[in-house]
C-alpha atoms as a PDB file:
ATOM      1  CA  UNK A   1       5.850  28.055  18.165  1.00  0.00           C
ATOM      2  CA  UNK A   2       3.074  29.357  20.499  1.00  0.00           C
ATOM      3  CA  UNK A   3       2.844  26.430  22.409  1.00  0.00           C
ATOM      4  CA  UNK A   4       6.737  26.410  23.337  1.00  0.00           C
ATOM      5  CA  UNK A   5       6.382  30.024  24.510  1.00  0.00           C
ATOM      6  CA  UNK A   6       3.314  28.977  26.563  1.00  0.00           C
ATOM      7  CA  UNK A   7       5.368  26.095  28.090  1.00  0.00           C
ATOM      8  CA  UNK A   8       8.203  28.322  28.749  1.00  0.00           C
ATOM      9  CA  UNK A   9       6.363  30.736  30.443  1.00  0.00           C
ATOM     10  CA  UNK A  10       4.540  28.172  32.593  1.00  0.00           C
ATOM     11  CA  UNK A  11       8.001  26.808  33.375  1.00  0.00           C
ATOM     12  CA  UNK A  12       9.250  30.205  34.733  1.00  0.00           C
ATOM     13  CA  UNK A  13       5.608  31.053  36.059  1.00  0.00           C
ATOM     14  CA  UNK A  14       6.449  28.220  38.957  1.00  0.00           C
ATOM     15  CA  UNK A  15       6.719  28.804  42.479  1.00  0.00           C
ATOM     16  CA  UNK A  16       9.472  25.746  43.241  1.00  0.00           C
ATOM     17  CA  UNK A  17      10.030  25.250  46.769  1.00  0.00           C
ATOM     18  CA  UNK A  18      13.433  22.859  47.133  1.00  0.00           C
ATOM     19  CA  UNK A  19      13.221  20.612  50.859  1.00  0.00           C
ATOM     20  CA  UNK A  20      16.170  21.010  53.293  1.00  0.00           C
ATOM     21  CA  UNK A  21      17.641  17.917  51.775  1.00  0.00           C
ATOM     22  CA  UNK A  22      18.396  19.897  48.867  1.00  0.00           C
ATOM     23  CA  UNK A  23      21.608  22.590  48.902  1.00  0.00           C
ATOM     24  CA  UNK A  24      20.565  25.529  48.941  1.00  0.00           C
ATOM     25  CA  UNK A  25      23.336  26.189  46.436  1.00  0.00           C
ATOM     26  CA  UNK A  26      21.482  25.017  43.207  1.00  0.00           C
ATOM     27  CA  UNK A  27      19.262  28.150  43.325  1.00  0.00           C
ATOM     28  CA  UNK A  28      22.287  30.079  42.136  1.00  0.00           C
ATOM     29  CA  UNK A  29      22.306  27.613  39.244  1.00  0.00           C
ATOM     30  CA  UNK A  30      18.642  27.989  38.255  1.00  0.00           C
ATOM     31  CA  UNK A  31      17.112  31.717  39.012  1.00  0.00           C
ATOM     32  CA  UNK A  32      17.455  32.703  35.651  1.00  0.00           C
ATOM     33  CA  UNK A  33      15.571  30.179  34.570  1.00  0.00           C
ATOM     34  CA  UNK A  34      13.047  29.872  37.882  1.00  0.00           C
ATOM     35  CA  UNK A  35      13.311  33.274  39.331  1.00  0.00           C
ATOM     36  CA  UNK A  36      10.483  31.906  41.826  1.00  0.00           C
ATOM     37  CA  UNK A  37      12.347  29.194  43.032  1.00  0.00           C
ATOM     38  CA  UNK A  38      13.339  29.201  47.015  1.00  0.00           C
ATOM     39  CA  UNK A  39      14.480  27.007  49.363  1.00  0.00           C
ATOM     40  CA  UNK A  40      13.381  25.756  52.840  1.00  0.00           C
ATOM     41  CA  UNK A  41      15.451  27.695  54.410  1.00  0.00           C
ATOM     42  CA  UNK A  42      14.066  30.882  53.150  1.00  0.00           C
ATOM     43  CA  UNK A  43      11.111  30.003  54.878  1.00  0.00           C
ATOM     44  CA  UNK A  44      12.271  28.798  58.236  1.00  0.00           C
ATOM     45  CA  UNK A  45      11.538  25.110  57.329  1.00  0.00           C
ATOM     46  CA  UNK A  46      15.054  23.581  57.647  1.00  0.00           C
ATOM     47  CA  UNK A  47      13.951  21.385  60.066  1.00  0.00           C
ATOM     48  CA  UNK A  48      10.000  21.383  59.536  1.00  0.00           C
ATOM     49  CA  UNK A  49       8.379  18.079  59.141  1.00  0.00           C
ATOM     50  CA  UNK A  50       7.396  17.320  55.737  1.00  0.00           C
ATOM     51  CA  UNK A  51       3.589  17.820  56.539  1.00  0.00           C
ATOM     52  CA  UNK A  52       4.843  21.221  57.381  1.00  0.00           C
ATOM     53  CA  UNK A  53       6.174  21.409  54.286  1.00  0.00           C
ATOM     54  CA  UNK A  54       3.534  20.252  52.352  1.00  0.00           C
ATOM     55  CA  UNK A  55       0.494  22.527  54.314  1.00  0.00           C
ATOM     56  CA  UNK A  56       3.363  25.472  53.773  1.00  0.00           C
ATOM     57  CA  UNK A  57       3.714  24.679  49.789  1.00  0.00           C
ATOM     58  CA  UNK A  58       0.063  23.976  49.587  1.00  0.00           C
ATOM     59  CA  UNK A  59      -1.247  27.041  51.115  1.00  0.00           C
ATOM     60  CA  UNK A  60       1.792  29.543  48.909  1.00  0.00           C
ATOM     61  CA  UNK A  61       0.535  27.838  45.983  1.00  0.00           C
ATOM     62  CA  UNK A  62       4.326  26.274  45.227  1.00  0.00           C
ATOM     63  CA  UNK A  63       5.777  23.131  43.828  1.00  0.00           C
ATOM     64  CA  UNK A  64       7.636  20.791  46.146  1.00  0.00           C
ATOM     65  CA  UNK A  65      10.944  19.667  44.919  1.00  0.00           C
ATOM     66  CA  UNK A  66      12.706  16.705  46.813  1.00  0.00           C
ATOM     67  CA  UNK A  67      14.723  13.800  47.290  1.00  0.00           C
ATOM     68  CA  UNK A  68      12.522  12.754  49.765  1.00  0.00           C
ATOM     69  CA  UNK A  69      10.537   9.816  49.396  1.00  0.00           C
ATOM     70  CA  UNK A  70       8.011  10.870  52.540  1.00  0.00           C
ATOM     71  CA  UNK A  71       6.618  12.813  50.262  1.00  0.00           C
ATOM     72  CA  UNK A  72       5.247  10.795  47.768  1.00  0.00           C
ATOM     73  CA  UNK A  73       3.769   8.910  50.242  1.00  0.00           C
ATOM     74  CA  UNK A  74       2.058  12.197  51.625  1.00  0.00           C
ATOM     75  CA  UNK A  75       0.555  12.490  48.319  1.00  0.00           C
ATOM     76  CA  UNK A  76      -1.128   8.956  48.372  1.00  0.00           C
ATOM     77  CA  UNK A  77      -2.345   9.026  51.669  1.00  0.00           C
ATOM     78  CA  UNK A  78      -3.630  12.222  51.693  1.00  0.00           C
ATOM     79  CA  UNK A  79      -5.408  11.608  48.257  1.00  0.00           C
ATOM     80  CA  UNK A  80      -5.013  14.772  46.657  1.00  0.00           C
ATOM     81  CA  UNK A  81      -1.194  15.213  44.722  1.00  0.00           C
ATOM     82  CA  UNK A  82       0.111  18.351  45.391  1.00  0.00           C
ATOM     83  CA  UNK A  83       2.734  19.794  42.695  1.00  0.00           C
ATOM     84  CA  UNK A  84       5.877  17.171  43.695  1.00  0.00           C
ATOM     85  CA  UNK A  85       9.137  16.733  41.479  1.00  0.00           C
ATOM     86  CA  UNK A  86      11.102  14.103  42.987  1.00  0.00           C
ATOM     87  CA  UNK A  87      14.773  13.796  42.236  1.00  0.00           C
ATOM     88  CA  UNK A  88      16.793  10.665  42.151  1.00  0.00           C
ATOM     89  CA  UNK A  89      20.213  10.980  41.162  1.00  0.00           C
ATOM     90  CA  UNK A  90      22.775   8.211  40.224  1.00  0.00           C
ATOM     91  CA  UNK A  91      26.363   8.551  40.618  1.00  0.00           C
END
């Protein structure tokens, strides 16, 4: 039981940071459950590259979350992963 309120609190504990290619609507959906989460756009990085991105979420300590496959390539080439969720969705 103490490890699933340890998870739990890790879970809310994260700083998410969701890329412009990502509505900005879903953060209605998941505060309660992410209260840190933000978007790009609360940052002025709608239109940032993603290495701005990824210095911005690196440096504020926060968890990218994408659709974006750039990304994962930023995390191989610059040999060091930074926090990344990627998101693929089927319809």
């Amino acid at each position: 039981m103490q490890l699933i309120a340890k998870r739990k609190l890790w879970l809310v504990s994260l700083n998410l940071l969701f890329d412009a290619n990502i509505s900005f609507r879903i953060l209605e959906l998941i505060k309660s459950h992410f209260p840190n989460a933000s978007h790009a756009k609360d940052h002025n990085l709608n239109s940032a590259t993603d290495i701005s991105i990824w210095n911005f979420a690196q440096k504020n300590n926060f968890c990218i979350v994408t659709k974006d496959s750039n990304f994962n390539d930023l995390a191989i080439t610059r040999g060091r992963r930074r926090k990344l969720f990627g998101l693929k969705l089927a319809i």
